[in-house]
C-alpha atoms as a PDB file:
ATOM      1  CA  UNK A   1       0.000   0.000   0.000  1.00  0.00           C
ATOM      2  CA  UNK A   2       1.640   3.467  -0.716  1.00  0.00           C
ATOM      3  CA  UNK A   3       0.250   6.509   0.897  1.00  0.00           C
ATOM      4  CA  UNK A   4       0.573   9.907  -0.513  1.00  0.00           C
ATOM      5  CA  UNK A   5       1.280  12.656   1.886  1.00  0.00           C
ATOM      6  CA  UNK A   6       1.603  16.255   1.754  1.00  0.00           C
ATOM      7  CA  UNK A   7       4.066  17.938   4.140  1.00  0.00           C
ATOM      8  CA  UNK A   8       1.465  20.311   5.974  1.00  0.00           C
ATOM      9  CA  UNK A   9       4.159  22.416   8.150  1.00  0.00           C
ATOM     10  CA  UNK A  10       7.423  21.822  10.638  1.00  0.00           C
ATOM     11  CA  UNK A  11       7.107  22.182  14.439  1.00  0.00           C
ATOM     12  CA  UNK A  12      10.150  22.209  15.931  1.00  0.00           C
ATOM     13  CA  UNK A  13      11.731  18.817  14.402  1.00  0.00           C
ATOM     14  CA  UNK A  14       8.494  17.087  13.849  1.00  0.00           C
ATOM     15  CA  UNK A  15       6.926  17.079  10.179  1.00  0.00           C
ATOM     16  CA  UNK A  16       2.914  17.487  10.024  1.00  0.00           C
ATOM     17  CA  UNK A  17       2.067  14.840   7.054  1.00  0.00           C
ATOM     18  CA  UNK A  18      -1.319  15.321   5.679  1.00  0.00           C
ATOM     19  CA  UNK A  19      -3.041  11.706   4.265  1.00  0.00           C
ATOM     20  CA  UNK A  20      -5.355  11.953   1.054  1.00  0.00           C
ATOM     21  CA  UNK A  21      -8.087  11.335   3.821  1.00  0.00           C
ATOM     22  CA  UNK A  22      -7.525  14.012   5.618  1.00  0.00           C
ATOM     23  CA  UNK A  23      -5.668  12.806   8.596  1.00  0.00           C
ATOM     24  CA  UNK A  24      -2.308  14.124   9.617  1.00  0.00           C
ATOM     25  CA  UNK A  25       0.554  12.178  10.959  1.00  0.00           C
ATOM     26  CA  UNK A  26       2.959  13.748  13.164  1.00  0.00           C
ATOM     27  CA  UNK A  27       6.731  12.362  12.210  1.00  0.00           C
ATOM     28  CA  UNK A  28       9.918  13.412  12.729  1.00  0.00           C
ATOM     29  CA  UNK A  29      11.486  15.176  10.577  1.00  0.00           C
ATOM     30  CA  UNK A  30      15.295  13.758  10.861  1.00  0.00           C
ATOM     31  CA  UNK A  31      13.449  10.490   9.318  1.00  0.00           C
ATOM     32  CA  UNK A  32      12.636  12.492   6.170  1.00  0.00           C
ATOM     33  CA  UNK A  33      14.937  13.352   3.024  1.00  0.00           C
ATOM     34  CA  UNK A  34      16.785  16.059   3.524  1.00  0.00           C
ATOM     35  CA  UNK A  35      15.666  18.494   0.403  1.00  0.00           C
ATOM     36  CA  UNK A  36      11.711  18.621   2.135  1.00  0.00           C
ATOM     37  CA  UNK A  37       9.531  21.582   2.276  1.00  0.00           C
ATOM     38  CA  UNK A  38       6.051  22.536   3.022  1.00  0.00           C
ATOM     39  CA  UNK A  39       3.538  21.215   0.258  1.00  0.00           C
ATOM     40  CA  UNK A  40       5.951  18.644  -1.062  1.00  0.00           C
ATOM     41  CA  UNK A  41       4.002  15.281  -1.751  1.00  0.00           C
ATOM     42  CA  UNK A  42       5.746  12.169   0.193  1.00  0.00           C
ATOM     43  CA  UNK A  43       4.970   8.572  -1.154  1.00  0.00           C
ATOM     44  CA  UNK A  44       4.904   5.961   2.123  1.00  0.00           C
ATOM     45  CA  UNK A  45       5.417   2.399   0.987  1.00  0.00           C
ATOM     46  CA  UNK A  46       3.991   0.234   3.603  1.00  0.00           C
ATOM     47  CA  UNK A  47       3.841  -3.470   3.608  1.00  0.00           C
ATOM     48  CA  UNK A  48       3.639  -6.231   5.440  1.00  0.00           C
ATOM     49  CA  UNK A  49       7.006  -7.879   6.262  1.00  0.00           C
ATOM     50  CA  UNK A  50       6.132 -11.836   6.528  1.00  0.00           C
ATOM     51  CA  UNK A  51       9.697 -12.661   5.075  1.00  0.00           C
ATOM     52  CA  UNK A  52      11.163 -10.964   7.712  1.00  0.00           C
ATOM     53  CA  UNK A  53       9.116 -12.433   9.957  1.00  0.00           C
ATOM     54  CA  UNK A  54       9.954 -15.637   8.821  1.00  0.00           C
ATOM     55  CA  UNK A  55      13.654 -14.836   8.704  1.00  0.00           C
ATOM     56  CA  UNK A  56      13.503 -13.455  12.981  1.00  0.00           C
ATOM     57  CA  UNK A  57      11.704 -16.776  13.727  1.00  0.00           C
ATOM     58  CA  UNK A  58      14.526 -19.288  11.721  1.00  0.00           C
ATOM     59  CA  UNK A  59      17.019 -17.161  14.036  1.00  0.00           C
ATOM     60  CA  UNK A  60      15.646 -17.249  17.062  1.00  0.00           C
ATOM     61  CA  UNK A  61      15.000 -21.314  16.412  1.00  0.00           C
ATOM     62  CA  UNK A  62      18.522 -21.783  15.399  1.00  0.00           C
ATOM     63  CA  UNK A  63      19.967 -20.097  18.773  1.00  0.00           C
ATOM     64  CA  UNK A  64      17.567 -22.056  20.845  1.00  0.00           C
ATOM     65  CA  UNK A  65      19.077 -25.063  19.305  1.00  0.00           C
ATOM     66  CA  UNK A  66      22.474 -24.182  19.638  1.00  0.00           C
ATOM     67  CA  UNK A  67      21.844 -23.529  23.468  1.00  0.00           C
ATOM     68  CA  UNK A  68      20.223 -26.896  23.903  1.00  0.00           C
ATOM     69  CA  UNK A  69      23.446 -28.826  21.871  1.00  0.00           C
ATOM     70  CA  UNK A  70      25.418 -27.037  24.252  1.00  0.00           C
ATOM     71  CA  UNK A  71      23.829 -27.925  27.560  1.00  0.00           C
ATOM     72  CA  UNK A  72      24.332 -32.047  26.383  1.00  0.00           C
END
């Protein structure tokens, strides 16, 4: 899903982001690209990680084995 938003205004080091709905997001402004300004249009990719996921729960599997090899 990518979300368009518009760069509203700056307070103090936080951006306000404006949704296509309406809504405004609060975020800070160090996590942005440097170049911004005020009415420049943002595109938010967000999606849903299940390969990472995946990848987190192979890891933590593969330390709790190592732990139990090492207790016998």
């Amino acid at each position: 899903m990518i979300l368009k938003l518009t760069i509203d205004r700056f307070e103090g080091d936080k951006a306000v982001l404006i949704a296509e709905s309406g809504e405004q997001i609060i975020w800070p402004k160090n996590k942005l690209p440097e170049d911004i300004h005020e009415g420049m249009v943002l595109n938010f990719n967000i999606q849903n990680s299940e390969e990472a996921e995946k990848d987190k729960k192979e890891l933590a599997k593969n330390i709790l084995n190592e732990i139990l090899k090492a207790k016998n």
